[in-house]
N, C-alpha and C. Protein backbone atom coordinates (compact mmCIF):
# COMPACT_ATOMS: atom_id res chain seq x y z
N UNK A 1 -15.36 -21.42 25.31
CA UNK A 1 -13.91 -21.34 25.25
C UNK A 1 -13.53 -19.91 24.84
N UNK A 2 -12.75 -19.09 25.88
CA UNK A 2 -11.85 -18.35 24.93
C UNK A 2 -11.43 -18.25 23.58
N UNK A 3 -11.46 -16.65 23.36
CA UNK A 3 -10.93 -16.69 21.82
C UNK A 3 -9.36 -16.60 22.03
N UNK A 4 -9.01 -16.49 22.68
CA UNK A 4 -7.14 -17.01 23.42
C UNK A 4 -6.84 -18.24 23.01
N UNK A 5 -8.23 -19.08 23.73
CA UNK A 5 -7.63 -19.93 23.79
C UNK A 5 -7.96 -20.83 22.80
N UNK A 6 -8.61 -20.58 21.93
CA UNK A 6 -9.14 -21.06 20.19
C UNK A 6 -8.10 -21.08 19.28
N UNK A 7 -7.52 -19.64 19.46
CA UNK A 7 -6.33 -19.53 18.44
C UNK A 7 -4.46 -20.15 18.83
N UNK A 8 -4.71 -19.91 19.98
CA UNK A 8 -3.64 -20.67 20.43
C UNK A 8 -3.01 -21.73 20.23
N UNK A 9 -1.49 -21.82 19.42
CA UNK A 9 -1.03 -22.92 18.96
C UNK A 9 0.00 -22.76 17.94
N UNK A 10 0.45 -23.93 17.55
CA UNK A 10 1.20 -23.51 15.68
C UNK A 10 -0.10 -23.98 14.65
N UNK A 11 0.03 -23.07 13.84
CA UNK A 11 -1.16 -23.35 12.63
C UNK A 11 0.01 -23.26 11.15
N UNK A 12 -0.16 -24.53 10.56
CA UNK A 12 0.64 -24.61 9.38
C UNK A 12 -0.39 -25.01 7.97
N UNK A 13 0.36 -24.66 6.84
CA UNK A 13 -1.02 -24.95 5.86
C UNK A 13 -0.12 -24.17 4.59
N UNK A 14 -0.71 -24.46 2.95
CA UNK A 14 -0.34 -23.62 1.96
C UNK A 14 -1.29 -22.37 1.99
N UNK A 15 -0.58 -21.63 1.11
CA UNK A 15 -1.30 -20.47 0.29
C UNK A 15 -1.06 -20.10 -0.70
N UNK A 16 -2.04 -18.92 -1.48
CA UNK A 16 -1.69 -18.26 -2.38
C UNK A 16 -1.28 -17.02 -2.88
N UNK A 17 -0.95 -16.07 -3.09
CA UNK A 17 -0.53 -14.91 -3.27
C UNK A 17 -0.71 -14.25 -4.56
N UNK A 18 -1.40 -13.03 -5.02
CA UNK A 18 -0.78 -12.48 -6.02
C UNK A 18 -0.79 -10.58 -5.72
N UNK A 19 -0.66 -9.87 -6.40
CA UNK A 19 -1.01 -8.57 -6.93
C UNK A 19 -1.24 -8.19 -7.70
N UNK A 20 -1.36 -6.81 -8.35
CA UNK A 20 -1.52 -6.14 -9.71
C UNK A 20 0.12 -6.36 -10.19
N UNK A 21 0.34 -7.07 -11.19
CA UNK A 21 2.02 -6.76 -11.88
C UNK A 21 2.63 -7.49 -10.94
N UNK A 22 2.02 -8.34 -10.04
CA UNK A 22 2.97 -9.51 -9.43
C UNK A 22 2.55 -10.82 -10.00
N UNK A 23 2.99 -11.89 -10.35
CA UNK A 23 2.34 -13.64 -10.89
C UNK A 23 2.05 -13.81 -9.50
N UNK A 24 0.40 -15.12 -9.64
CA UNK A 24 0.25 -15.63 -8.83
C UNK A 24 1.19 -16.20 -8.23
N UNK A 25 1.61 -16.84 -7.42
CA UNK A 25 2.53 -17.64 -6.31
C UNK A 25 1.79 -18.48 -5.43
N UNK A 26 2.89 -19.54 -4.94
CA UNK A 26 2.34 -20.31 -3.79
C UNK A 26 3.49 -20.29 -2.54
N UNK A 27 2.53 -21.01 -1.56
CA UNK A 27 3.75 -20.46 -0.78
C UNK A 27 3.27 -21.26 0.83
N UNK A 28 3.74 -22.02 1.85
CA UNK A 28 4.01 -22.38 2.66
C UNK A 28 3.57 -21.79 3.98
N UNK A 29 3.22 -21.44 5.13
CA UNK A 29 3.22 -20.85 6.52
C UNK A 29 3.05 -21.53 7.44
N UNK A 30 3.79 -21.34 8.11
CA UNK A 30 3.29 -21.49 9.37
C UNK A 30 3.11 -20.22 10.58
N UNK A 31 2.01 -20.19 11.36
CA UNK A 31 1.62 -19.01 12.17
C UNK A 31 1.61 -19.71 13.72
N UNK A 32 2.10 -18.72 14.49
CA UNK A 32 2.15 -19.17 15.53
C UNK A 32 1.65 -18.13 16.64
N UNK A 33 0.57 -18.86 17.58
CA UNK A 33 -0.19 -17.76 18.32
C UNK A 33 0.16 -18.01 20.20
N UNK A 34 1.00 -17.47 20.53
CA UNK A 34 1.12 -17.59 22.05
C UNK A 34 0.48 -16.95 23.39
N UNK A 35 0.13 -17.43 24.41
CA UNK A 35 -0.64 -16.75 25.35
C UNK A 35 0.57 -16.66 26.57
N UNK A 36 1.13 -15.78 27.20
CA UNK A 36 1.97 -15.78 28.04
C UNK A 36 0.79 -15.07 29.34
N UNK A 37 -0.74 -15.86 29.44
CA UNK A 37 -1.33 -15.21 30.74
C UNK A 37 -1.81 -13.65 31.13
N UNK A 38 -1.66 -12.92 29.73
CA UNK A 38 -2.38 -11.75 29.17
C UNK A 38 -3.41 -11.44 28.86
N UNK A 39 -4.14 -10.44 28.69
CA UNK A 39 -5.00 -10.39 27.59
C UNK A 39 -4.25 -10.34 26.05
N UNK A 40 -3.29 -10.95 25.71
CA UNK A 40 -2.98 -10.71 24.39
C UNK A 40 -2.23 -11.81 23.77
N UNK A 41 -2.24 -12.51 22.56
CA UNK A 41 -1.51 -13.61 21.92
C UNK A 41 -0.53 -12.55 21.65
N UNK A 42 1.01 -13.60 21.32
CA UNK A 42 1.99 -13.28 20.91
C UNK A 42 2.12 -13.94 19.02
N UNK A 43 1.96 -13.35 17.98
CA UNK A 43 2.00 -13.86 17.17
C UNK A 43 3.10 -13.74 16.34
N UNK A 44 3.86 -14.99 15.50
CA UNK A 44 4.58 -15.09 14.84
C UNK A 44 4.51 -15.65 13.49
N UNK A 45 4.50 -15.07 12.34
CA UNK A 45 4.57 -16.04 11.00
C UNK A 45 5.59 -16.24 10.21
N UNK A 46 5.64 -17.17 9.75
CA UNK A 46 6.82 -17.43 8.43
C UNK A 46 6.24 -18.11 7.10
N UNK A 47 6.88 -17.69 6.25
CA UNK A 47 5.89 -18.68 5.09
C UNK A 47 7.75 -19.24 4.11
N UNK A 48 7.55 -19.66 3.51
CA UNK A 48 8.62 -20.44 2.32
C UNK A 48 8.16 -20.60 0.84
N UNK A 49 8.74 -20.21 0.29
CA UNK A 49 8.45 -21.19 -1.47
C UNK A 49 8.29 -22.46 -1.37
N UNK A 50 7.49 -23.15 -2.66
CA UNK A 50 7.80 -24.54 -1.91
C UNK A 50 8.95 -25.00 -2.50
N UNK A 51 9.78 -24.95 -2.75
CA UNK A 51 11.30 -25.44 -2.61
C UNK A 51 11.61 -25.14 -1.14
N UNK A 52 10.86 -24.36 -0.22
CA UNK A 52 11.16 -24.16 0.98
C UNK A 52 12.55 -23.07 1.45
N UNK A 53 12.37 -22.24 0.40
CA UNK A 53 13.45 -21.03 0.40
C UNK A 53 12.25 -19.61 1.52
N UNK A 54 13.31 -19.59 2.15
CA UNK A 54 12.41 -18.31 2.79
C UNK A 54 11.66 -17.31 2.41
N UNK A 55 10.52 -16.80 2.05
CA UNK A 55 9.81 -15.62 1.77
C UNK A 55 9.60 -14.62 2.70
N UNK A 56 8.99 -15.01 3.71
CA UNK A 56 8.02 -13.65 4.35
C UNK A 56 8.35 -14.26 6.20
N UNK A 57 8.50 -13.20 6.88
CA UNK A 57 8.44 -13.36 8.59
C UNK A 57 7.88 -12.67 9.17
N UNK A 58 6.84 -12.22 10.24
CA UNK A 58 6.26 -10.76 11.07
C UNK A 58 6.56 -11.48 12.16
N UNK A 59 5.87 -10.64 13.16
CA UNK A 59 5.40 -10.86 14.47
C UNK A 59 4.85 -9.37 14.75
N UNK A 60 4.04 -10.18 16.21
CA UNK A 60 3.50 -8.94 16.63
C UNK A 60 2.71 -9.53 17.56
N UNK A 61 1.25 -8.63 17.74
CA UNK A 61 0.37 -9.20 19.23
C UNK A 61 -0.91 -8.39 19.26
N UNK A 62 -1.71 -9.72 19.13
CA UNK A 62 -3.43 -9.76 19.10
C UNK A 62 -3.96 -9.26 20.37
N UNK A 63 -4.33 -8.04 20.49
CA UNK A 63 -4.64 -7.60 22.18
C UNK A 63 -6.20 -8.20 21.77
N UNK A 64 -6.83 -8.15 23.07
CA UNK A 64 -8.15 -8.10 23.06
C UNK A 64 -8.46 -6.84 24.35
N UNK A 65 -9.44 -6.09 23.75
CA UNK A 65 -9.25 -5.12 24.25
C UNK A 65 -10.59 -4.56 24.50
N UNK A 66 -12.37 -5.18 24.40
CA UNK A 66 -13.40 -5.18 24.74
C UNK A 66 -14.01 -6.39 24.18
N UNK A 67 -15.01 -6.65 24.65
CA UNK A 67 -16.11 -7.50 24.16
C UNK A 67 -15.93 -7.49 22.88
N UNK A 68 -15.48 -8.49 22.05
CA UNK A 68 -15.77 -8.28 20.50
C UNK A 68 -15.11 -7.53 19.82
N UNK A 69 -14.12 -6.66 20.32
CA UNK A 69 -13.17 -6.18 19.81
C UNK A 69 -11.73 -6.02 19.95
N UNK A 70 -10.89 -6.21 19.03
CA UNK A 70 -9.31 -6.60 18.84
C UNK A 70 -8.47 -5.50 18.38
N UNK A 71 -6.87 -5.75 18.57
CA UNK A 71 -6.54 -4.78 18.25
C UNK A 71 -4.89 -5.50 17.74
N UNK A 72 -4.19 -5.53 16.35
CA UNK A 72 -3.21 -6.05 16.13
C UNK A 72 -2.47 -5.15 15.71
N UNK A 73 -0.67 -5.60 16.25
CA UNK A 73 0.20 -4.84 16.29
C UNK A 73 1.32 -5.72 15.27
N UNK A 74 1.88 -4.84 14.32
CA UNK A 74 2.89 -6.22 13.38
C UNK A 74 3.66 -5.48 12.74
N UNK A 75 5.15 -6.23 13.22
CA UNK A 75 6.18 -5.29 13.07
C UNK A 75 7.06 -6.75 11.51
N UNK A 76 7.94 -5.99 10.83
CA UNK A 76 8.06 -6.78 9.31
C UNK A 76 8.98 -6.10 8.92
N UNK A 77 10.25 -7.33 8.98
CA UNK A 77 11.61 -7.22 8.50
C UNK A 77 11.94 -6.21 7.17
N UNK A 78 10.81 -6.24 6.50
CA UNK A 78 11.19 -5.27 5.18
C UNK A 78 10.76 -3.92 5.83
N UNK A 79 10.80 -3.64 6.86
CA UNK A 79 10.50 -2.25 7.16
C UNK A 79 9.30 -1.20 7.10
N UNK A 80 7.83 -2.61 7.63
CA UNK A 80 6.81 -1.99 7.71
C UNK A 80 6.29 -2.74 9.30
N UNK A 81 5.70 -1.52 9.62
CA UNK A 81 4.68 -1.61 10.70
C UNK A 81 3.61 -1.43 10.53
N UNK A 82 2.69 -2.11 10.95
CA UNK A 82 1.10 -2.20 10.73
C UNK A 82 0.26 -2.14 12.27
N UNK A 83 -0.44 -1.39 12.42
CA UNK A 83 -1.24 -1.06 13.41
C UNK A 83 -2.76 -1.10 13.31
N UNK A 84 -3.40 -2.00 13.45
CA UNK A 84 -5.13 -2.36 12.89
C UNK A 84 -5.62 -2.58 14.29
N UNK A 85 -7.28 -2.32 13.58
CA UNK A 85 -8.27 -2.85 15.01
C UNK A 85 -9.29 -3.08 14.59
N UNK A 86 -10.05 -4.20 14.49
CA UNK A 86 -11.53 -4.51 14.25
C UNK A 86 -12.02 -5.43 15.30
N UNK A 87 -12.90 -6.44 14.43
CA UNK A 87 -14.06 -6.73 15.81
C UNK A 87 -13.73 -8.48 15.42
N UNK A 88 -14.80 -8.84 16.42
CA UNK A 88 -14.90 -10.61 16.49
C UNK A 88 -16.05 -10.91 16.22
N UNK A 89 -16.10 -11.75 15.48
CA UNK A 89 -17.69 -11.73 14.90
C UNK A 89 -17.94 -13.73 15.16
N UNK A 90 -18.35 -14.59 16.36
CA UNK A 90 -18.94 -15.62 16.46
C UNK A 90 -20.16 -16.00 16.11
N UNK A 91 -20.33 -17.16 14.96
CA UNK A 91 -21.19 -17.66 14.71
C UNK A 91 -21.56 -18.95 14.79
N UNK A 92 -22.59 -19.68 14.13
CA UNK A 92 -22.40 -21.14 14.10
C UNK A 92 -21.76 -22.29 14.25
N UNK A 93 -21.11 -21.62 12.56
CA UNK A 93 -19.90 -22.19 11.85
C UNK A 93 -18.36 -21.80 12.38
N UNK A 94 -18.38 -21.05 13.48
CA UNK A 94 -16.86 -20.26 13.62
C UNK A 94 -16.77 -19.21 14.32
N UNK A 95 -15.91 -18.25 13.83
CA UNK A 95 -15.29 -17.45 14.21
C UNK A 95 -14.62 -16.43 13.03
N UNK A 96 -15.17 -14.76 13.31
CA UNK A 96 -14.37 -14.12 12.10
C UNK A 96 -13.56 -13.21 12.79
N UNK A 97 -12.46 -12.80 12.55
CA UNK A 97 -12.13 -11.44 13.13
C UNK A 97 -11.22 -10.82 11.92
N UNK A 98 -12.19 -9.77 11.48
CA UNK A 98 -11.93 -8.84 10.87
C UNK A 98 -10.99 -7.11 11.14
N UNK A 99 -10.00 -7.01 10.91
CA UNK A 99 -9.53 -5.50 10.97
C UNK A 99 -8.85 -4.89 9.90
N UNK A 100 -8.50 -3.39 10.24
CA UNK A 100 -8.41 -2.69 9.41
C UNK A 100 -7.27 -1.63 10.23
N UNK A 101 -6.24 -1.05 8.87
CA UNK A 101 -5.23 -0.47 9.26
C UNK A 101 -5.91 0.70 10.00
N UNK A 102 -5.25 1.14 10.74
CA UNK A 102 -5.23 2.68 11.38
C UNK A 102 -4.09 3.11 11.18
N UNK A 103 -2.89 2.52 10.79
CA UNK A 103 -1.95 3.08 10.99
C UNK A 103 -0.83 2.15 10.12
N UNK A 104 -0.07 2.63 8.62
CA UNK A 104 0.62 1.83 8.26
C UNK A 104 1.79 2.66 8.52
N UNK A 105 3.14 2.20 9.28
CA UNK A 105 4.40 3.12 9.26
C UNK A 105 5.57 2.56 8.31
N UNK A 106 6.57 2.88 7.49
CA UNK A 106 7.27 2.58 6.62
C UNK A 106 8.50 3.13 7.11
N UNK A 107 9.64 2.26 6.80
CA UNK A 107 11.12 3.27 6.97
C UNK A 107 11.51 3.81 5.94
N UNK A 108 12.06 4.53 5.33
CA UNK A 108 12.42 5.28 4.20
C UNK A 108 12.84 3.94 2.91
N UNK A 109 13.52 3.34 3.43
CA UNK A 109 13.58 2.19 2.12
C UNK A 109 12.80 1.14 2.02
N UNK A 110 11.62 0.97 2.70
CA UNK A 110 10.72 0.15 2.56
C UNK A 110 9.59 0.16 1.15
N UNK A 111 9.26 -0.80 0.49
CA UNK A 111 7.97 0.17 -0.20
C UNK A 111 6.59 0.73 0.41
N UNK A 112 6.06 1.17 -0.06
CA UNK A 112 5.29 2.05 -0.07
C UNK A 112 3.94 1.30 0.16
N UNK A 113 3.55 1.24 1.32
CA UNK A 113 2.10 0.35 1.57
C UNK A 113 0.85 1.24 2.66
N UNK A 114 -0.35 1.82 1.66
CA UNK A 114 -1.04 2.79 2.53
C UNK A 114 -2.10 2.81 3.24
N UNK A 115 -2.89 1.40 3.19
CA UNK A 115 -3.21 0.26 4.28
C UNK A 115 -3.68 -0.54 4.21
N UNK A 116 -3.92 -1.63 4.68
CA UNK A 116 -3.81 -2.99 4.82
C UNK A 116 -5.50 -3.27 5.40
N UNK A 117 -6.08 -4.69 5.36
CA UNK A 117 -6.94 -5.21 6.03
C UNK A 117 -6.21 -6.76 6.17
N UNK A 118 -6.94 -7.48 7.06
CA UNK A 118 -6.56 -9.05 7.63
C UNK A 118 -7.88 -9.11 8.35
N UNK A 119 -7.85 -10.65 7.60
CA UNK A 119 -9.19 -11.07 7.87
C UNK A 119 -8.45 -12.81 8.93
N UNK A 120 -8.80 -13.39 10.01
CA UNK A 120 -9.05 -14.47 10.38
C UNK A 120 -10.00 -15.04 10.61
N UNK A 121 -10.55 -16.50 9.83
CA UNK A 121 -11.74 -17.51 9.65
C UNK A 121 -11.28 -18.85 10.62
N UNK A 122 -11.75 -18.90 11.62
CA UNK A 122 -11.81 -20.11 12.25
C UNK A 122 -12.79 -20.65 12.13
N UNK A 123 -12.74 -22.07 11.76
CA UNK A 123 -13.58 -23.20 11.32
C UNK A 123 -13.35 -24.30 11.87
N UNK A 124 -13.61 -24.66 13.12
CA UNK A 124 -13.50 -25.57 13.75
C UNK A 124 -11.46 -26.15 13.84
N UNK A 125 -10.90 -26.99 13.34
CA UNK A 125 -9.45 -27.03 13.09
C UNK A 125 -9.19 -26.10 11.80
N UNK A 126 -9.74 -25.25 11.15
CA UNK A 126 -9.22 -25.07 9.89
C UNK A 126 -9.16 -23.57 10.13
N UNK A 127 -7.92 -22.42 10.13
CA UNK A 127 -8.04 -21.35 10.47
C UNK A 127 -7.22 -20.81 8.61
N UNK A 128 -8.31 -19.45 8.21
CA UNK A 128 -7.73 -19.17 6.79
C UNK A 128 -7.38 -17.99 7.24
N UNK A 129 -6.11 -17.45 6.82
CA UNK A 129 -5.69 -15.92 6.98
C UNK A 129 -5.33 -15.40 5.76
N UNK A 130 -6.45 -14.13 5.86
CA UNK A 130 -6.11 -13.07 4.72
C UNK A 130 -5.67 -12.31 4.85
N UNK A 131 -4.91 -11.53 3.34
CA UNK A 131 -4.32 -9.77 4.37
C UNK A 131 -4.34 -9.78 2.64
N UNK A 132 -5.31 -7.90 2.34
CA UNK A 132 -5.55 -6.99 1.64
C UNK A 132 -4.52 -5.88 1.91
N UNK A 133 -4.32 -5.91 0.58
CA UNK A 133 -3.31 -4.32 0.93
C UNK A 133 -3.68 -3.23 -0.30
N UNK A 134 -3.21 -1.62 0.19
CA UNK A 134 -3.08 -0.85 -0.87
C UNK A 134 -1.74 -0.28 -0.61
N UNK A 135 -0.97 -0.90 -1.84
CA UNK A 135 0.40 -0.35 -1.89
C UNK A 135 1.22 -0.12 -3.20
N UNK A 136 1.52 1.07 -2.90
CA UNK A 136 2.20 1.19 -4.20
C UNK A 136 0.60 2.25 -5.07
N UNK A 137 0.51 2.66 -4.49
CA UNK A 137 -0.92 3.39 -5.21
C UNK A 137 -1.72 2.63 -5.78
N UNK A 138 -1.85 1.33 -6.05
CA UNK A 138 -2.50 0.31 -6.71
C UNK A 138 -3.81 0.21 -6.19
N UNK A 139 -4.52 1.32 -5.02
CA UNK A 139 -6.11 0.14 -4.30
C UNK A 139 -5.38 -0.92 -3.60
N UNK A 140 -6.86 -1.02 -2.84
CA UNK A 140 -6.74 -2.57 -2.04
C UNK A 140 -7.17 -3.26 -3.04
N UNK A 141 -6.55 -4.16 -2.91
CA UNK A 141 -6.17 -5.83 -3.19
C UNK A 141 -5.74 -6.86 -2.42
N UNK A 142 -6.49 -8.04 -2.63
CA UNK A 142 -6.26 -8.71 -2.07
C UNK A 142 -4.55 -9.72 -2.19
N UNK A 143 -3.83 -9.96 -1.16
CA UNK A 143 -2.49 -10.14 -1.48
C UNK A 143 -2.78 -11.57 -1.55
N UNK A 144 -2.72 -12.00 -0.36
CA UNK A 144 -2.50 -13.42 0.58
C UNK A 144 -3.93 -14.03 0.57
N UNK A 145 -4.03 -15.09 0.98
CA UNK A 145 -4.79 -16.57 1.37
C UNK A 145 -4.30 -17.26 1.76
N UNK A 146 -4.38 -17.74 3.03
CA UNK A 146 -3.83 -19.37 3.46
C UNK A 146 -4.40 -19.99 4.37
N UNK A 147 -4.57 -20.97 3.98
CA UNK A 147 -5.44 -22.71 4.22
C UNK A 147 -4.40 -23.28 5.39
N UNK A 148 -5.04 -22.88 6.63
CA UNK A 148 -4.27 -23.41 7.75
C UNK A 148 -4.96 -24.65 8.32
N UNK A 149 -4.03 -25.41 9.27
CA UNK A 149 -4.55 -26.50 10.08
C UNK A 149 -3.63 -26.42 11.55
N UNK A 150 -4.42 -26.72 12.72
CA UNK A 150 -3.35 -26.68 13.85
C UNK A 150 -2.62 -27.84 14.06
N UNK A 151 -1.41 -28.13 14.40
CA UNK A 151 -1.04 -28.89 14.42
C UNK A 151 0.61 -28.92 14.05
């Protein structure tokens, strides 16, 4: 099977969140991965508090762009763009695809974020998405975790 067509779908699930000088948090998502007959998903996320008050929205688009290697584009209402590319790593148990910023862009009132990693774990129905950041001069750290299911 395609890795198109693996990820393809709505994937909903909790998570967790923290930073340096931020409290842990929890928090809601759903991710959504579309194939419009490309080489590339169309991706969309949203997450909520769980009172279900809005937190966080992107989008953007998973090219595949050689054998084993990816390339994600993600544009974010608070006024960051993120530009990464790593690889696909199939095993046993799954599926990893790992990348890394090349390119973080900011608008002048955005904060300050100087780059990012995102990790996706597919596990048969169970897909976990991470995203590491260094922002704010703080190092990478890990931000996010979330425990997805399709469906």
């Amino acid at each position: 099977m395609a890795l198109r067509d693996m990820l393809e779908g709505t994937w909903t699930g909790s998570g967790l969140g923290s930073y340096p000088e931020v409290a842990e948090f929890s928090y809601r998502e759903v991710l959504r991965f579309e194939s419009h007959g490309r080489p590339f998903l169309r991706m969309e996320q949203h997450t909520t508090g769980p009172d279900g008050s809005p937190l966080h929205t992107e989008v953007g688009y998973l090219r595949f762009v050689a054998k084993g290697r990816v390339e994600l584009v993600v544009a974010q209402p608070t006024g960051i763009v993120e530009v990464l590319e790593g690889s696909v790593d199939e095993g046993v148990d799954g599926l990893t695809i790992s990348l890394t910023s090349l390119l973080v862009g900011t608008t002048p009132s955005a904060k300050r974020v100087d780059s990012t990693q995102r990790q996706f774990r597919l596990r048969g129905d169970e897909l976990v998405s991470e995203l590491w950041m260094d922002a704010l001069g703080r190092g990478m750290h890990q931000h996010l975790e979330a425990h997805l299911r399709r469906g």
